[in-house]
N, C-alpha and C. Protein backbone atom coordinates (compact mmCIF):
# COMPACT_ATOMS: atom_id res chain seq x y z
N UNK A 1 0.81 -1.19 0.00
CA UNK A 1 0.00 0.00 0.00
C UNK A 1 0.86 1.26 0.00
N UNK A 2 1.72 1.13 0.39
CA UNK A 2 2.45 2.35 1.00
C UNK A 2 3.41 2.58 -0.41
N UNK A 3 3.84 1.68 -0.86
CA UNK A 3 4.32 1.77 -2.53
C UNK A 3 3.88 2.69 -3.57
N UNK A 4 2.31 2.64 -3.65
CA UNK A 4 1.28 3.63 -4.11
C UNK A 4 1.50 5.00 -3.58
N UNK A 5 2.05 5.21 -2.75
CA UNK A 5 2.25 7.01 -2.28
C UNK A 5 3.62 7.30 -3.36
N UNK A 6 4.14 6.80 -3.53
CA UNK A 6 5.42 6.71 -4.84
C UNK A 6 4.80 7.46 -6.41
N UNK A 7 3.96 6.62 -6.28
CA UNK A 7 3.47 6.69 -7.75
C UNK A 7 2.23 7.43 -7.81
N UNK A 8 1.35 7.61 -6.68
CA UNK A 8 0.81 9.18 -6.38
C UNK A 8 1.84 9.83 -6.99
N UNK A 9 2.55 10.30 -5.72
CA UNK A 9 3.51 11.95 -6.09
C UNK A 9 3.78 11.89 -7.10
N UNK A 10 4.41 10.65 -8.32
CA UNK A 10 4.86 10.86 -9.65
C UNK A 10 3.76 11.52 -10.42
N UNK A 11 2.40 10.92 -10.36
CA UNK A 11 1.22 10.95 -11.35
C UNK A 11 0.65 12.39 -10.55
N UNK A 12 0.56 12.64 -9.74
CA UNK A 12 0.40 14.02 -9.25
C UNK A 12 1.44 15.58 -9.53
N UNK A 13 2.49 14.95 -9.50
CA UNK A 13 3.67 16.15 -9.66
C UNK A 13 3.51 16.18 -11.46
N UNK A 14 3.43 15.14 -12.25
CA UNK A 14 3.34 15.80 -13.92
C UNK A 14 1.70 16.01 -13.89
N UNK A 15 0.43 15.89 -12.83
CA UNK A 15 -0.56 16.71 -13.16
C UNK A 15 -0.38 18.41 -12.91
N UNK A 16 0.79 18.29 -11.65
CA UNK A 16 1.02 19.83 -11.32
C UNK A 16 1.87 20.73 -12.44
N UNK A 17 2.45 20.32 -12.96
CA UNK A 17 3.19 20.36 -14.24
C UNK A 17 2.34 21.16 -15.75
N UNK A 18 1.71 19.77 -15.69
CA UNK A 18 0.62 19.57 -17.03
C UNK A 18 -0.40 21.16 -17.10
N UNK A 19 -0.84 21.16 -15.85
CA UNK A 19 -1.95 21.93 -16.04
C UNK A 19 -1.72 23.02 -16.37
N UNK A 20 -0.61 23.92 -15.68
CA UNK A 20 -0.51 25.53 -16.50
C UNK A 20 -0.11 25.65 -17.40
N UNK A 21 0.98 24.36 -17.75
CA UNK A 21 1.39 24.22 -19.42
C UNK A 21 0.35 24.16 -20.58
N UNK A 22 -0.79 23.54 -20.14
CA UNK A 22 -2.18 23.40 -21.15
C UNK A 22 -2.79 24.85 -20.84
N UNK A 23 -2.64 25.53 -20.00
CA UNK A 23 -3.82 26.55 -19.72
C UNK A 23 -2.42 27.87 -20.68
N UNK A 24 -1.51 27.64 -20.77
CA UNK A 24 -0.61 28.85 -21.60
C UNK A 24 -0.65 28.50 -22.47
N UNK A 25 -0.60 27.22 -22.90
CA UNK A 25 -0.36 26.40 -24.52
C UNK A 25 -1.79 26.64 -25.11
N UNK A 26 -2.89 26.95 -24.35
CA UNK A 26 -4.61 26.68 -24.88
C UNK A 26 -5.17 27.51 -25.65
N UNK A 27 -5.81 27.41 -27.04
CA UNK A 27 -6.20 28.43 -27.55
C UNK A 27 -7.75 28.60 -27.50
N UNK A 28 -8.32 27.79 -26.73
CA UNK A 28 -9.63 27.72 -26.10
C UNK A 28 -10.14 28.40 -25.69
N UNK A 29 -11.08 29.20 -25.77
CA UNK A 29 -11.55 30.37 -24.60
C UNK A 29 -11.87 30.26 -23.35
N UNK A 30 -12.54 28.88 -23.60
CA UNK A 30 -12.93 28.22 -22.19
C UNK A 30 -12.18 28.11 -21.35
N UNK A 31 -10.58 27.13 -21.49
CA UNK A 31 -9.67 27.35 -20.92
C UNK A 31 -9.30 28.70 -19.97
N UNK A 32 -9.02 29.60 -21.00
CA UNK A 32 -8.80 30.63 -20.55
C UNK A 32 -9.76 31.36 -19.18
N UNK A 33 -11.05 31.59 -20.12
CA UNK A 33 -11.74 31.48 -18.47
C UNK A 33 -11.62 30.53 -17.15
N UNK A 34 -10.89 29.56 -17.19
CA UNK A 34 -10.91 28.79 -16.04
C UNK A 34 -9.68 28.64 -15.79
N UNK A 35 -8.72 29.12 -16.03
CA UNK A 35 -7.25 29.75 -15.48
C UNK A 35 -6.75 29.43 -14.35
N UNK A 36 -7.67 30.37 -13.77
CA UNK A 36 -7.36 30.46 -11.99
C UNK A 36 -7.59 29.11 -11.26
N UNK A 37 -8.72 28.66 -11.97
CA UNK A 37 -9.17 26.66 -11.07
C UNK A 37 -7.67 25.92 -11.75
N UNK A 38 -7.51 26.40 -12.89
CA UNK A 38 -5.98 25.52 -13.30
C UNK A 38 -4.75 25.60 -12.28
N UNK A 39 -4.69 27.24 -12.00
CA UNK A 39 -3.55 26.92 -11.02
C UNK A 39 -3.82 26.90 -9.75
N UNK A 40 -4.94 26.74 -9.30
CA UNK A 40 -5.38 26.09 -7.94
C UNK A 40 -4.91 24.69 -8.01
N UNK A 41 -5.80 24.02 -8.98
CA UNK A 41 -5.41 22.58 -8.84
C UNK A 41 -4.13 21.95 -9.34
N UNK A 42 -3.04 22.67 -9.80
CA UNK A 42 -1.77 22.60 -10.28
C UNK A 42 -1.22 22.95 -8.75
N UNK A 43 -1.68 24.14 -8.05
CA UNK A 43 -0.71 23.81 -6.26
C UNK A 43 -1.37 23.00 -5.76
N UNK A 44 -2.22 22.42 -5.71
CA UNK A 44 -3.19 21.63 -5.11
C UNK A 44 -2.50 20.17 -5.37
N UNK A 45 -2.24 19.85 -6.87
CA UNK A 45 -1.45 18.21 -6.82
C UNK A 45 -0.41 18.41 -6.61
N UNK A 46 0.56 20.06 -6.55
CA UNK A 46 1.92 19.76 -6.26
C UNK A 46 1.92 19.62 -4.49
N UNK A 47 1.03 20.28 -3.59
CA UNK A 47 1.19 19.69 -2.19
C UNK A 47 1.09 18.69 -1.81
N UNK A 48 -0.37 18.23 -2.94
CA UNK A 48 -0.71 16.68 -2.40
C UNK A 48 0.68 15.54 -2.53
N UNK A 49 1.31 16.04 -3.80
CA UNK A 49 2.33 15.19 -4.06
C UNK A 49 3.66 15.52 -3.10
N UNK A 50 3.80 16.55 -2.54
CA UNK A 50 5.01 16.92 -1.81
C UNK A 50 4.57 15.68 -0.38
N UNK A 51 3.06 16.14 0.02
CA UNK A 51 2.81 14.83 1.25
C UNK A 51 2.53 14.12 1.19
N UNK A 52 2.45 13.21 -0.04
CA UNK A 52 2.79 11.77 -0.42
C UNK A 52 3.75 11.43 0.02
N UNK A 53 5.05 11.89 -0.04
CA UNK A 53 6.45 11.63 0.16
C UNK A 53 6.83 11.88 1.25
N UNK A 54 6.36 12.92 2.03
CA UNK A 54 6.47 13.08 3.17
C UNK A 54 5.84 11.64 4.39
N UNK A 55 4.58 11.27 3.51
CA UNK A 55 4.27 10.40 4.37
C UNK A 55 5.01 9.12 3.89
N UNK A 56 5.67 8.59 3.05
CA UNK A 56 6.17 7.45 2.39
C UNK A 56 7.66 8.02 3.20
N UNK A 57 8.26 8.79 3.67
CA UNK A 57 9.12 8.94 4.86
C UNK A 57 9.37 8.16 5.88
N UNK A 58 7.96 9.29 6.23
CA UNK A 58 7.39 8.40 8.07
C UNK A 58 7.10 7.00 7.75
N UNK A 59 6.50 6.27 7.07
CA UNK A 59 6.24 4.98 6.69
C UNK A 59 7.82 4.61 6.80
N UNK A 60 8.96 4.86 6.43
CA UNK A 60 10.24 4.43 6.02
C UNK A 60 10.61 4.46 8.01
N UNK A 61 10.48 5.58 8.32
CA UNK A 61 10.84 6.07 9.90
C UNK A 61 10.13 4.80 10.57
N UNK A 62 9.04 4.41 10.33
CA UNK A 62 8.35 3.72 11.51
C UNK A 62 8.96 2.28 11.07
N UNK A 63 8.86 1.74 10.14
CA UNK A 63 9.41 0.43 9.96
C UNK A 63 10.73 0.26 10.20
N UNK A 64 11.93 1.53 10.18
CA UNK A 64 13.00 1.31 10.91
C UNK A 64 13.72 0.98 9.78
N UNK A 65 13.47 1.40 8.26
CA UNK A 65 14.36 0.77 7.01
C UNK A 65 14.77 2.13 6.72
N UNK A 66 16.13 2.29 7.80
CA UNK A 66 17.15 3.31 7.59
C UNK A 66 17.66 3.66 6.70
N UNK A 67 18.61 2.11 6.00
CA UNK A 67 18.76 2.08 4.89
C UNK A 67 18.26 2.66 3.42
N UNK A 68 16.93 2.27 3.27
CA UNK A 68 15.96 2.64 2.39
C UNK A 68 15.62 4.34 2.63
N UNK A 69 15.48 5.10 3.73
CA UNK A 69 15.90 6.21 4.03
C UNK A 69 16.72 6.92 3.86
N UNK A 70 18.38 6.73 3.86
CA UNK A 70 19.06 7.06 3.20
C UNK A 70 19.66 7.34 1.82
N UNK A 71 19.04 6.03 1.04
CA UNK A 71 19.10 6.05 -0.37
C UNK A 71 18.08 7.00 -1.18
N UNK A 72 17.11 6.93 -0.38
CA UNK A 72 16.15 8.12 -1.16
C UNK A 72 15.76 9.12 -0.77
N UNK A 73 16.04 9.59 0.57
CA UNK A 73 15.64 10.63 0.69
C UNK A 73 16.77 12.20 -0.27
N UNK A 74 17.90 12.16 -0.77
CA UNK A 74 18.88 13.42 -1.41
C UNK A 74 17.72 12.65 -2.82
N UNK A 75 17.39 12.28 -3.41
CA UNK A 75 16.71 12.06 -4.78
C UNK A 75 15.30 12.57 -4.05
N UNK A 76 14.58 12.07 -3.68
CA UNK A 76 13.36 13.09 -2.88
C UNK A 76 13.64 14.27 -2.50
N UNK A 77 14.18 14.93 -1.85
CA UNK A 77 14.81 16.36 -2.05
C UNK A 77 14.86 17.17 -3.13
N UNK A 78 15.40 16.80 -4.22
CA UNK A 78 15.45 16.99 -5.59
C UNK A 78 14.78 17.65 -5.79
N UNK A 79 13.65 15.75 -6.26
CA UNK A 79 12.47 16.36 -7.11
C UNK A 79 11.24 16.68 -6.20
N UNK A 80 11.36 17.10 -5.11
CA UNK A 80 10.39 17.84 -4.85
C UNK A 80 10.80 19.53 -4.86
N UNK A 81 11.96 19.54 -4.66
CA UNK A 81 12.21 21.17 -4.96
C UNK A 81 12.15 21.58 -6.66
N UNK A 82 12.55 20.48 -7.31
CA UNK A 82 12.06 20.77 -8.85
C UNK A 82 10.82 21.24 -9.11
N UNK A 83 9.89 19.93 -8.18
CA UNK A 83 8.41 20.50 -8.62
C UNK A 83 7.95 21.64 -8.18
N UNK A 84 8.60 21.79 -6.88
CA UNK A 84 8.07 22.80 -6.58
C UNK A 84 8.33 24.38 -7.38
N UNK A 85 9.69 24.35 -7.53
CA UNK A 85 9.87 25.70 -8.38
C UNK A 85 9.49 25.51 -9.40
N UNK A 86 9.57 24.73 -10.43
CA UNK A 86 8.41 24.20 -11.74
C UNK A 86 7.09 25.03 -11.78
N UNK A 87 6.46 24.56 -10.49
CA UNK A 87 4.66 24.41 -10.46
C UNK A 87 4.83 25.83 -9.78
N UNK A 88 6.00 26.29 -9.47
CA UNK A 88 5.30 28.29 -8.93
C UNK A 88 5.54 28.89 -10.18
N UNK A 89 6.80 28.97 -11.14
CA UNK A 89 7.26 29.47 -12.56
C UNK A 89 5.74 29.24 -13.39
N UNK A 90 6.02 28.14 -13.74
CA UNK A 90 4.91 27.58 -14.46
C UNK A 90 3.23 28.84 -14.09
N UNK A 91 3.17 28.63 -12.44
CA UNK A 91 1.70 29.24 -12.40
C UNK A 91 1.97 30.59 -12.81
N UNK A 92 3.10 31.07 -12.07
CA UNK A 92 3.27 32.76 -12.23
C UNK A 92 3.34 33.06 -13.61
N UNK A 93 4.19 32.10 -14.41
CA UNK A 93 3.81 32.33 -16.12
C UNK A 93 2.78 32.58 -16.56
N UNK A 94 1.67 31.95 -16.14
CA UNK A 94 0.45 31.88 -16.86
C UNK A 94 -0.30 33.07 -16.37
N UNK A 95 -0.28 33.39 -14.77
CA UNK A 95 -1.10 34.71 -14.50
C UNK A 95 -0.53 35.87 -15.19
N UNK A 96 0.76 35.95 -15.63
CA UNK A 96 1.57 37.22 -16.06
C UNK A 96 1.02 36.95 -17.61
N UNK A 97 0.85 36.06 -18.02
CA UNK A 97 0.51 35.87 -19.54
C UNK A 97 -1.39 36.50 -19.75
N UNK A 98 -1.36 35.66 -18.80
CA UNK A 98 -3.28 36.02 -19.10
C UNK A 98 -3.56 37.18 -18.56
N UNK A 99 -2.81 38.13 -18.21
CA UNK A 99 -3.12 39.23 -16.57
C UNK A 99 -3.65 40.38 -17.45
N UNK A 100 -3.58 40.96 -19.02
CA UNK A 100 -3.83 41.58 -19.68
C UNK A 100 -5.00 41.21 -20.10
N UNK A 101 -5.65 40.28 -20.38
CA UNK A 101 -6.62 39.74 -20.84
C UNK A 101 -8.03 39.32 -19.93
N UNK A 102 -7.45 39.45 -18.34
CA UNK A 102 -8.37 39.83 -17.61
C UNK A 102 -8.77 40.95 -17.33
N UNK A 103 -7.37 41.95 -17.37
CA UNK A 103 -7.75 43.57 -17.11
C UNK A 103 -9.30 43.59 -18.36
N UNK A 104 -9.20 43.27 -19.26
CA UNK A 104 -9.69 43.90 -20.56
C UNK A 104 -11.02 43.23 -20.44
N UNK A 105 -11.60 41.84 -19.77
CA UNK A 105 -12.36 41.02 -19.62
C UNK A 105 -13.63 41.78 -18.73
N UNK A 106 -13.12 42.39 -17.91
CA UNK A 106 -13.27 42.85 -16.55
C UNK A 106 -13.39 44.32 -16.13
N UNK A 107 -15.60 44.86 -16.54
CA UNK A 107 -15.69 46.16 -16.71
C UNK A 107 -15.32 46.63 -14.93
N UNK A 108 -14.52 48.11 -15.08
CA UNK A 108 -14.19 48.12 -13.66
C UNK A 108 -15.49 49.74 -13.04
């Protein structure tokens, strides 16, 4: 069971990825109106996926497989600081891209 928190964070960290890349890449209008739910749920799978790993840790801590702790936690480090600066670039890209297009959307 605890294997599956692995492959969460993987399939979660390229949804955190995926999503502002489709919402900048989109020539959809629809898209565009729903922007902001994109990069909600783009920080939304990159936390979920940061405490996947966090808990696949403690799972490592409580069973006492030190070993297995050591080997992965500097590669967990990594790529969670990857994703993480990824999935803030990535969002801040897209609000700075679309940020003109809401001014103009949006009688004040």
């Amino acid at each position: 069971m605890f294997g599956f928190l692995n492959l969460g964070s993987l399939v979660l960290g390229v949804i955190a990825i995926l999503l502002p890349i489709c919402s900048i890449l989109s020539t959809n209008k629809k898209v565009h109106n729903y922007r902001l739910i994109f990069c909600t749920l783009s920080f939304s799978a990159c936390a979920i996926s940061i405490s996947f790993q966090l808990l696949y840790n403690n799972h490592l801590v409580k069973i006492e497989d030190w070993s297995a702790l050591m080997d992965t936690t500097s590669s967990s480090v990594f790529a969670v600081t990857i994703l993480l600066i990824s999935t803030i670039l990535l969002n801040t890209l897209t609000i700075i891209i679309n940020r003109d297009k809401t001014v103009k959307n949006y009688p004040h």
